[in-house]
Protein backbone atom coordinates (compact mmCIF):
# COMPACT_ATOMS: atom_id res chain seq x y z
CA UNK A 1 24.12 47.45 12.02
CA UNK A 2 25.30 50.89 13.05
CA UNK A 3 28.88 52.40 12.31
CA UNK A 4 31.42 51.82 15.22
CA UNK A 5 32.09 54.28 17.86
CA UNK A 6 34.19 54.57 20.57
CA UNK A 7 32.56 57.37 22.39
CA UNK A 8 29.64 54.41 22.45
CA UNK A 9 31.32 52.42 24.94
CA UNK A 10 30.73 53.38 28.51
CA UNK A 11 34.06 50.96 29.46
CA UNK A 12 37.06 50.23 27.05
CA UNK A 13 39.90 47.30 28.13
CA UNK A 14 43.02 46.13 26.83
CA UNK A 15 45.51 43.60 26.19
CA UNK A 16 48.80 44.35 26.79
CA UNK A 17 51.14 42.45 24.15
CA UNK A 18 50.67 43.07 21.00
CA UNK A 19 48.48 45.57 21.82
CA UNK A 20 49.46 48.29 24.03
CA UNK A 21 53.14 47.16 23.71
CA UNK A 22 54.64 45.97 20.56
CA UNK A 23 58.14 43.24 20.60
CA UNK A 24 61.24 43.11 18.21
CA UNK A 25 59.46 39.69 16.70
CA UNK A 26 62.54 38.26 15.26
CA UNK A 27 64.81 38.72 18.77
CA UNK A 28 61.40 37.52 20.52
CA UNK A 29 61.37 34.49 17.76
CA UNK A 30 65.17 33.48 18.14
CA UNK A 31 65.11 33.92 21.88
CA UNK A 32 62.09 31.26 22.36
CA UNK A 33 63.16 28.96 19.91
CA UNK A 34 66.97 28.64 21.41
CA UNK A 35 65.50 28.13 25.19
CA UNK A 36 62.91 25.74 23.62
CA UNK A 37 65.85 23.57 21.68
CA UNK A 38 68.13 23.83 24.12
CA UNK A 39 65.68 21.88 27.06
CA UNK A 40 65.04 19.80 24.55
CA UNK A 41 68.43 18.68 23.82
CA UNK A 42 69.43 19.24 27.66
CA UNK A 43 67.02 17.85 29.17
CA UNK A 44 64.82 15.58 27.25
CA UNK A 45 67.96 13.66 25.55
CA UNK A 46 66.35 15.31 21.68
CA UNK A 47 69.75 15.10 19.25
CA UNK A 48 71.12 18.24 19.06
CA UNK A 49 71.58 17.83 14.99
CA UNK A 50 67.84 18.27 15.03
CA UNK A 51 68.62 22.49 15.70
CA UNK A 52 72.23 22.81 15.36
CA UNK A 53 72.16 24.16 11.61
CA UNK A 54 71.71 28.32 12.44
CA UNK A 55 68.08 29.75 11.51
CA UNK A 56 68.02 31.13 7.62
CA UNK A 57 65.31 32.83 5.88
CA UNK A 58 63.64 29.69 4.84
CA UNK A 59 63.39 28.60 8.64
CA UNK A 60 61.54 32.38 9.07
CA UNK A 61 59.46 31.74 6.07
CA UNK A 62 58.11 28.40 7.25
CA UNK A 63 56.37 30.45 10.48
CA UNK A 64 52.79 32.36 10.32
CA UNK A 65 50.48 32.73 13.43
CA UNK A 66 47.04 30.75 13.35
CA UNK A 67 49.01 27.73 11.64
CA UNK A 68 47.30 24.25 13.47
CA UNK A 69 50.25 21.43 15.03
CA UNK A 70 48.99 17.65 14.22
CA UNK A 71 50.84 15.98 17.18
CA UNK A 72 49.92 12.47 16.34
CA UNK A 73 51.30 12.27 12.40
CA UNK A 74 53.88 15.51 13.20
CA UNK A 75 52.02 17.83 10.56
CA UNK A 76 51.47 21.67 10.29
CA UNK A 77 48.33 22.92 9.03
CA UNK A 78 46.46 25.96 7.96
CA UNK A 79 42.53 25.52 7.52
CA UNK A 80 39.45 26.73 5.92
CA UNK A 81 36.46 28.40 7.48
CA UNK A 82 34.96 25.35 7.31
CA UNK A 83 38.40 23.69 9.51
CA UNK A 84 39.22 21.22 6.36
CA UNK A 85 42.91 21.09 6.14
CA UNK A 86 44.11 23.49 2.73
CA UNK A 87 47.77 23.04 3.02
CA UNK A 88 49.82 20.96 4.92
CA UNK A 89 53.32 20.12 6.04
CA UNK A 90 54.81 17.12 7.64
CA UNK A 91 57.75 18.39 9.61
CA UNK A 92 59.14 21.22 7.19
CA UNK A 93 58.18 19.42 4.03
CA UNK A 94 55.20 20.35 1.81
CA UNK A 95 52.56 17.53 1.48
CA UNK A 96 51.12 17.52 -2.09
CA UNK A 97 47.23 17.68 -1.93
CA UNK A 98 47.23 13.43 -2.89
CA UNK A 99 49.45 13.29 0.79
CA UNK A 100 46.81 15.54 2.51
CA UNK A 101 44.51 13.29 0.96
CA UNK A 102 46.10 10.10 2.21
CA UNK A 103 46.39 12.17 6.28
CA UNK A 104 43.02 13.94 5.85
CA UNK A 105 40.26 11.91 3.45
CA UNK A 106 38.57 14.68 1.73
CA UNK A 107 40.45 16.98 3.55
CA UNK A 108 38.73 16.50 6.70
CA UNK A 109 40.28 15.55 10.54
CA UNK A 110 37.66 15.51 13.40
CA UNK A 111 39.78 17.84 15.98
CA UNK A 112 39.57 20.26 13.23
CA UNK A 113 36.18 19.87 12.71
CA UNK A 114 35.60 20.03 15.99
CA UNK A 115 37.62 23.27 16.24
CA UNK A 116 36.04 25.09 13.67
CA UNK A 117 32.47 24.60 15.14
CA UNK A 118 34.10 25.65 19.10
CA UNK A 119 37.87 26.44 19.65
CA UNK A 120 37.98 26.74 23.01
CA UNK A 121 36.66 23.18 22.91
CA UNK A 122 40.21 22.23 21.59
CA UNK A 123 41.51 24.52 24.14
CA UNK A 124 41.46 22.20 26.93
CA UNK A 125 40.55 18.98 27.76
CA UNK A 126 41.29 15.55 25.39
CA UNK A 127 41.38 17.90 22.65
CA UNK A 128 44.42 19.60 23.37
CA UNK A 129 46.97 16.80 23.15
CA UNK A 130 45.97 15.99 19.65
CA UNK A 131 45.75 19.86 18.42
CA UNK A 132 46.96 23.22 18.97
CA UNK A 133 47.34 26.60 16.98
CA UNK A 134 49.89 29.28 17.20
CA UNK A 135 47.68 32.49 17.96
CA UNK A 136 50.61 34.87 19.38
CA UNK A 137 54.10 36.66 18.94
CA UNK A 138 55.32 34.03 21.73
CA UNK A 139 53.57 31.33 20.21
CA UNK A 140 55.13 31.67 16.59
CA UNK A 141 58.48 29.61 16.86
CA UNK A 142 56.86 26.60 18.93
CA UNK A 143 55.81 25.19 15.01
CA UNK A 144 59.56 25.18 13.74
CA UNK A 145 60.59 23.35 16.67
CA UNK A 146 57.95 21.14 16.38
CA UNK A 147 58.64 20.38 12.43
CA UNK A 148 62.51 20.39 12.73
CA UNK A 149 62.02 17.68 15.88
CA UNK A 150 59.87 15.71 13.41
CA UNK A 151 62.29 16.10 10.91
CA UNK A 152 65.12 14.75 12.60
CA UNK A 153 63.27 11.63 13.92
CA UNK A 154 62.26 10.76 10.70
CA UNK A 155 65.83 11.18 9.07
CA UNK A 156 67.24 8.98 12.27
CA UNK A 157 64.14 6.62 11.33
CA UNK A 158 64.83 6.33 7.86
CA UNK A 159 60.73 7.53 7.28
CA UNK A 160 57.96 8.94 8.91
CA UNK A 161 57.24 7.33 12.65
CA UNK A 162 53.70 5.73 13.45
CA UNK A 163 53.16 8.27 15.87
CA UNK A 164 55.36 11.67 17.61
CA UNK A 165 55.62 12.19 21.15
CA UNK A 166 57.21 15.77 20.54
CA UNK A 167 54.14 17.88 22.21
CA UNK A 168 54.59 16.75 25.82
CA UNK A 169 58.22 16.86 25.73
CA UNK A 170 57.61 20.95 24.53
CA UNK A 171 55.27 21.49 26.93
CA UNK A 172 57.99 20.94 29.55
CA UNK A 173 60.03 22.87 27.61
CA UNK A 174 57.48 25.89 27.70
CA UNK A 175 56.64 25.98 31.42
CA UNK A 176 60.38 25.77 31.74
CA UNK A 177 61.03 28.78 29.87
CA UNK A 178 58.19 30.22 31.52
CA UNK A 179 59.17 29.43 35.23
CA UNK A 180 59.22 32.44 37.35
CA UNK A 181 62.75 33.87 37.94
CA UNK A 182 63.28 32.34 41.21
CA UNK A 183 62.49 29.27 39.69
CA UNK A 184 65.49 29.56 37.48
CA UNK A 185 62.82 30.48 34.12
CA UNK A 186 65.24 32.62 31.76
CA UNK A 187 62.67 34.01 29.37
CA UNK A 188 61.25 36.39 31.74
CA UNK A 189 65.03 37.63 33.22
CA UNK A 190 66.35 37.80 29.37
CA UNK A 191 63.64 40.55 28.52
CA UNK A 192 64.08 42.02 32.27
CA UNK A 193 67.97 42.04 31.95
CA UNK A 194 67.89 43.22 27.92
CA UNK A 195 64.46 44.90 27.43
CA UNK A 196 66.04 47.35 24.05
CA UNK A 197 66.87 44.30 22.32
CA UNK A 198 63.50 42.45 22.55
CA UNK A 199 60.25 45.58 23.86
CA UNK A 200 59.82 48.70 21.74
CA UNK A 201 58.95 51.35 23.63
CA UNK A 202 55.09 52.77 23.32
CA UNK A 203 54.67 55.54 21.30
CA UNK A 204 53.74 58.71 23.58
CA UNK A 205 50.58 59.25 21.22
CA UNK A 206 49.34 55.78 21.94
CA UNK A 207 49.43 56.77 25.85
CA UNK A 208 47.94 59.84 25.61
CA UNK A 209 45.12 58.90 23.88
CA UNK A 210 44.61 56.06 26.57
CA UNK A 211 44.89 59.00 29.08
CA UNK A 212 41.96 61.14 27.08
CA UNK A 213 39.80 58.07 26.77
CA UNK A 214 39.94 57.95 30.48
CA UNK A 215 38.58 61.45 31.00
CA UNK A 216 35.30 60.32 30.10
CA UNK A 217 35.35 56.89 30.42
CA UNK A 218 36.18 53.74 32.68
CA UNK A 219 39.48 51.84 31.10
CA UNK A 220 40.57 48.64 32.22
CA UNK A 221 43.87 46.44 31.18
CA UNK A 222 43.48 42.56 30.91
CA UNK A 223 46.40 40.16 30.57
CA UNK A 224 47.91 36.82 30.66
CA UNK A 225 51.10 38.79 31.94
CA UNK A 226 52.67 37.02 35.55
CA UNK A 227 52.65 39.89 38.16
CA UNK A 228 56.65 40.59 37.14
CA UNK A 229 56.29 40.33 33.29
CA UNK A 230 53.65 42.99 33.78
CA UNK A 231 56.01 44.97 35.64
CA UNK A 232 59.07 44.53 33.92
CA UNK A 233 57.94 45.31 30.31
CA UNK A 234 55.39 48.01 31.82
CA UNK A 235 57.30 50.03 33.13
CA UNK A 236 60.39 49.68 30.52
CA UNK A 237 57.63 50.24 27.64
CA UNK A 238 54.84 52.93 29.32
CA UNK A 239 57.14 54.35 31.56
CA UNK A 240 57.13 54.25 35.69
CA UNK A 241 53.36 55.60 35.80
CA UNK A 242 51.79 53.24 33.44
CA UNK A 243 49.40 52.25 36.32
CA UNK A 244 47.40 55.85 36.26
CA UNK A 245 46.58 54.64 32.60
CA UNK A 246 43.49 52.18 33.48
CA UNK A 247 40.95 52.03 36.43
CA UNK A 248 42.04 48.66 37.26
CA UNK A 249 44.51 46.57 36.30
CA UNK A 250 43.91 41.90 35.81
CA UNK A 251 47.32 40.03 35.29
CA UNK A 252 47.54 36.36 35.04
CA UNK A 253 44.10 36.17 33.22
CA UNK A 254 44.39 33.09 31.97
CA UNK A 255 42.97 34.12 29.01
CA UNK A 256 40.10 32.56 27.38
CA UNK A 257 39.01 31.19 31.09
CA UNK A 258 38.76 34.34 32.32
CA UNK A 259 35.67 35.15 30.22
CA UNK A 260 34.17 31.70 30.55
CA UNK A 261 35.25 30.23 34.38
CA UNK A 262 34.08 32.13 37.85
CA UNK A 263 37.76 31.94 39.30
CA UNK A 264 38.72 33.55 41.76
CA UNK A 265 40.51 36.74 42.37
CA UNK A 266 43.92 37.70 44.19
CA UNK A 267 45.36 40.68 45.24
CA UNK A 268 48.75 41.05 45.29
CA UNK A 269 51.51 41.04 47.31
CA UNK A 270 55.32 41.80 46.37
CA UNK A 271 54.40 40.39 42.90
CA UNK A 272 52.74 37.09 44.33
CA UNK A 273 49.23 35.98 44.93
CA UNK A 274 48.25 37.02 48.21
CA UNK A 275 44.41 36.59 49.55
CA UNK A 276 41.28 36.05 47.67
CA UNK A 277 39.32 39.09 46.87
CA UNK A 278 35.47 39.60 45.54
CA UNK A 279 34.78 42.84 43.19
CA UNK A 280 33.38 44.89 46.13
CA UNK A 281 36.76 44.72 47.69
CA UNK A 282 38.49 45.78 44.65
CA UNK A 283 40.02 49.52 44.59
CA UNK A 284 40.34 51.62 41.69
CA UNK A 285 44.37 51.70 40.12
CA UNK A 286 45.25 48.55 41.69
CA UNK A 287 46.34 45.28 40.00
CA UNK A 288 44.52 41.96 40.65
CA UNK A 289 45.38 37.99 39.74
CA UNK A 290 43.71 36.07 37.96
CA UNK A 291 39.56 36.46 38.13
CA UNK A 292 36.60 36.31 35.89
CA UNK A 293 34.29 38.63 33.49
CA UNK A 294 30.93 38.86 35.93
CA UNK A 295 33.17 40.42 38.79
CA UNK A 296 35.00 42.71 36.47
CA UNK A 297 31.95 43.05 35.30
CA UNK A 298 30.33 44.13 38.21
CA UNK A 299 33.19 46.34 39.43
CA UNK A 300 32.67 48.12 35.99
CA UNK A 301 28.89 48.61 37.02
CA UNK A 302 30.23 50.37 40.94
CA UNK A 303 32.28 52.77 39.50
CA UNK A 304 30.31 53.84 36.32
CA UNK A 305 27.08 54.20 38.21
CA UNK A 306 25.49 51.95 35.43
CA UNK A 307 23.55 48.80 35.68
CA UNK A 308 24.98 47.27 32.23
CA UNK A 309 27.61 49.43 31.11
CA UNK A 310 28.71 49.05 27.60
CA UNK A 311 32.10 47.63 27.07
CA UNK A 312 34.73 46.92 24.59
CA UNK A 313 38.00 44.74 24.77
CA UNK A 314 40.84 45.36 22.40
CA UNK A 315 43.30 42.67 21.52
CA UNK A 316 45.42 40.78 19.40
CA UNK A 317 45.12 37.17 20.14
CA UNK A 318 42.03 36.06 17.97
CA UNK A 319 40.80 32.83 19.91
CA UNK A 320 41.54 34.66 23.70
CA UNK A 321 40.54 38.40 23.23
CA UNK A 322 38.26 38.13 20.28
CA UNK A 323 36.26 34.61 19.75
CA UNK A 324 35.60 34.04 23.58
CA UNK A 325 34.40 37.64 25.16
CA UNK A 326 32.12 37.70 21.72
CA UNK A 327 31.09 34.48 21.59
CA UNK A 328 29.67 34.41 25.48
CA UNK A 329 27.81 37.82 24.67
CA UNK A 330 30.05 39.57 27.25
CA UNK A 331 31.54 43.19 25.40
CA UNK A 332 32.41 43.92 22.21
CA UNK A 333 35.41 43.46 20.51
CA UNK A 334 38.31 44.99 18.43
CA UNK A 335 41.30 43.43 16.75
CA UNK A 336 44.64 44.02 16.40
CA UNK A 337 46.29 42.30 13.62
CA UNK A 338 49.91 43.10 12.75
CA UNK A 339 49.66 41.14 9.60
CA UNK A 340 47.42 44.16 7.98
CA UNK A 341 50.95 46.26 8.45
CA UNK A 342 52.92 44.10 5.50
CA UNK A 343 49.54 41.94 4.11
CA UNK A 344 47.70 44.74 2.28
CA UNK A 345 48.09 46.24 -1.65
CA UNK A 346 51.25 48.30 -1.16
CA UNK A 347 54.24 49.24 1.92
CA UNK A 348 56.95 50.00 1.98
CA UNK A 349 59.86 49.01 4.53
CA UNK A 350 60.81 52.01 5.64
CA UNK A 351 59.99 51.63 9.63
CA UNK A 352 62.69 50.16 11.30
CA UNK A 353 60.54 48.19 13.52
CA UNK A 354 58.35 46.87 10.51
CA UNK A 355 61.45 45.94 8.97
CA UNK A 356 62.69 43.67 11.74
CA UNK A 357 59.00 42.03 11.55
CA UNK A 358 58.34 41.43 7.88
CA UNK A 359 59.75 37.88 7.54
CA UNK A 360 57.81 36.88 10.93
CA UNK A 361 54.61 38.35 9.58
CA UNK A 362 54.36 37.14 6.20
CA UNK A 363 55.23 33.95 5.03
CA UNK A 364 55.79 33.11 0.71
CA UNK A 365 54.71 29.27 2.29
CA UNK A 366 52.08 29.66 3.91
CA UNK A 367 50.73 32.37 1.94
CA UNK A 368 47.89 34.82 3.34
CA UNK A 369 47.03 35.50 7.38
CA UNK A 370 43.54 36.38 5.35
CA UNK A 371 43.24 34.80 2.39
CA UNK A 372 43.66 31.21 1.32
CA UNK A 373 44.58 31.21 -2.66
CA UNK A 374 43.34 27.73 -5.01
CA UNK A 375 43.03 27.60 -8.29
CA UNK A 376 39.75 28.74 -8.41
CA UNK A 377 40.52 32.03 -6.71
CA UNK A 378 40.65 33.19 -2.86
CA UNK A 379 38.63 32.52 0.30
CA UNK A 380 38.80 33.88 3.65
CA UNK A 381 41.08 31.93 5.87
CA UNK A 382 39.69 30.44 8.92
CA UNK A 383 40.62 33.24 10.99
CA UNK A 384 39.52 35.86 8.63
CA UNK A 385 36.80 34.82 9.18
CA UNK A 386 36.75 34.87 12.85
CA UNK A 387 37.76 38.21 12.51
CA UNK A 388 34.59 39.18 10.54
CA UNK A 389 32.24 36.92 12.71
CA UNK A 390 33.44 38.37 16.26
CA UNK A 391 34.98 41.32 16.05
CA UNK A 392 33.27 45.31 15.17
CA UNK A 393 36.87 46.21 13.29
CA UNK A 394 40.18 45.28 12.61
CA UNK A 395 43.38 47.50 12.99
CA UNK A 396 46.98 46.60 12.74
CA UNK A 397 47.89 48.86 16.17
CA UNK A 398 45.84 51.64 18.50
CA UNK A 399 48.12 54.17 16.29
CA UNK A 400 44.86 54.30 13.96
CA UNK A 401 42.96 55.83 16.38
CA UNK A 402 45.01 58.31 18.05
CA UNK A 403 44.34 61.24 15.98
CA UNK A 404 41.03 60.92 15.73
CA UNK A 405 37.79 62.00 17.97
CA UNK A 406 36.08 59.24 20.12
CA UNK A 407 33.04 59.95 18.01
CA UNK A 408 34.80 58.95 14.51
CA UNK A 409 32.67 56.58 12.46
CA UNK A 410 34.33 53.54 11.35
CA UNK A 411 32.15 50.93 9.12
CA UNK A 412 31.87 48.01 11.17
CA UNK A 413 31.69 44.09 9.52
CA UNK A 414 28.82 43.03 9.06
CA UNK A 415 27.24 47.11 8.11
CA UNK A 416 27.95 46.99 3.84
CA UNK A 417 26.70 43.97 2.50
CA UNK A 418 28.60 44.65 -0.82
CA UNK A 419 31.64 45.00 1.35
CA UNK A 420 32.54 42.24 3.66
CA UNK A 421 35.93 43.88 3.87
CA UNK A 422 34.65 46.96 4.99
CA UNK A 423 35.66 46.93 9.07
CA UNK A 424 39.79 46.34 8.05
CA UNK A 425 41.01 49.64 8.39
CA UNK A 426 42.72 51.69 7.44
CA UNK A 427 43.11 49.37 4.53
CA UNK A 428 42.11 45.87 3.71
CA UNK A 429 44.48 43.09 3.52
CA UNK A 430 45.35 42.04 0.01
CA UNK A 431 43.66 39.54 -2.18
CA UNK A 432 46.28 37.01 -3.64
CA UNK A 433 43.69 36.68 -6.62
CA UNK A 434 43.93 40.45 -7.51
CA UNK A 435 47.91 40.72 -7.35
């Protein structure tokens, strides 16, 4: 396997959050959980003791991305490789491994199982209502709601229920917060009315470095952004002619579907889906609804002249921008991961922004975003390893390439076999074994 190349790639896309543009995590995190709570209590009758105490450090510390809800017996989870459960909550309290044992005999829980082999199995489908993972920034409080709604039923209970009907009740809660403006959703105006507080802007090197790549190349931007998200935290973020940055522009991807489905395409019309439109109809700078990989694909082919054009996708949500594209063959793939920022041998806290993000990146619980720690050393978590398996490198943010030619040589995974750490860069996370 050769060393990883940009200047390989006849086409580079992008995600947009967490990617291009980076969010004040702990406004972000406080924001979503108080609309989430607050339909809860409002509207689905939850007692408001369940979240009236304020959030503390230990609330923070109990949150990690890629952490798996148990909606039927009200557990968190984080999993091996192999998707056997290696630590556990129920609610907010640890379960000691003989409790995991008594939930999970030898460790094991078919949706898990089942996950491990496929997740976007679990995405959708009968799946779903029994399991779900946190994979994103926006994602990150819904387990703390989850496991302080668990607590509180049990404590009003006097002991653990049977079974928790929390999930669907959150789900409400979600597409409520959600909800376009007009619709009266208040996530989307909160961030529109008080970007500062919650959107940092890009960093002009990032953006001019997307504006050199496409001097030579084909760039594309693919998101699960609604038409006025995308617009609202664009043009606060990238500034009023973000839209020169990429040869065409997918919002409402619906993100893994759009790399697996053949739905359709929209164009768009003061922000909302207008008429159905094929790839030969598409024009170059505009922004399109919705859609699938072949036509992107095959828009990609019109304008570089090339039958197969080479592509790569960089993004930060490992199941959506990483495991799908990879795993159907379609481009390669790069990841962002935050977590290398505060998870790696030494840092200090010096950045403002990194500051602000520590306590939602790393977590004393949960331990590791790479590594799981037992007493017979460390392992790669389950999505390390998905990291390893489907992407060509890892970064914590596009920063690591800006300085550098499109023809810099980074060792890809997969390229050392005495180094199976060798595509994290510019570090590799840190081994709990080795601190």
């Amino acid at each position: 396997m050769g060393e990883f190349r940009l200047s390989n790639y006849d086409c580079i896309g992008f995600d947009l959050d967490s990617t291009i543009i980076h969010y004040n995590k702990r406004s972000l995190f406080h924001l979503v959980y108080d609309l989430l709570t607050s339909f809860l209590v409002a509207k689905k009758n939850y007692n408001p003791k369940y979240f009236d105490e304020p959030l503390n450090s230990k609330d923070l510390d109990f949150v990690r991305k890629g952490l798996f809800m148990d909606f039927h017996n009200g557990n968190i989870l984080s999993l091996t490789t192999e998707g056997k459960v290696h630590h556990a909550c129920h609610g907010t309290k640890v379960l000691s491994p003989s409790d995991i044992e008594e939930y999970y005999p030898n460790k094991e829980w078919e949706p898990c199982s089942i996950f491990s082999r496929d997740p976007l199995v679990a995405w959708n489908g009968s799946l779903s209502v029994k399991i779900r993972t946190v994979a994103n920034v926006f994602d990150a409080p819904f387990t703390l709601v989850f496991a302080k709604a668990v607590d509180g039923m049990d404590q009003e209970n006097g002991g653990k229920l049977d079974k928790y009907n929390i999930w669907s009740d959150m789900q409400d809660a979600i597409y409520d917060m959600y909800a376009r403006e007009q619709s009266g959703g208040k996530f989307y105006s909160e961030l529109r009315n008080n970007p500062s507080q919650y959107i940092y802007k890009c960093n002009p090197e990032v953006l001019n470095w997307i504006r050199k790549i496409k001097q030579s190349k084909k760039t594309f931007l693919v998101t699960g952004a609604t038409p006025e998200f995308l617009e609202g935290t664009t043009n606060y973020a990238l500034g009023q002619d973000w839209r020169s940055l990429f040869d065409i522009i997918v919002c409402y991807a619906k993100k893994p579907g759009f790399f697996t489905s053949d739905r359709s395409f929209y164009s768009l019309k003061n922000n909302l889906e207008d008429e159905k439109v094929s790839s030969h109809q598409f024009r170059s700078g505009e922004i399109y609804s919705q859609g699938n990989w072949n036509e992107l694909s095959e828009f990609l082919s019109n304008i570089t002249g090339k039958s197969q054009p080479k592509c790569l996708y960089v993004g930060d949500d490992l199941l959506q921008d990483i495991y799908a594209p990879k795993k159907h063959e379609l481009c390669d793939t790069v990841a962002i991961s935050d977590e290398l920022l505060v998870d790696r041998p030494s840092h200090d806290s010096c950045d403002t922004n990194l500051k602000n993000d520590e306590n939602i990146l790393v977590s004393k619980l949960w331990g590791s975003f790479f590594f799981l720690k037992s007493s017979s050393g460390s392992k790669d978590s389950f999505w390390s390893n998905i990291i390893k398996k489907y992407s060509k490198i890892c970064i914590p943010n596009l920063e690591i390439f800006t300085n550098k030619p499109l023809d810099e040589p980074f060792k890809c995974f997969g390229q050392d076999s005495n180094d199976d750490l060798c595509g994290f860069h510019p570090y590799t996370p840190r081994n709990p074994t080795h601190q």
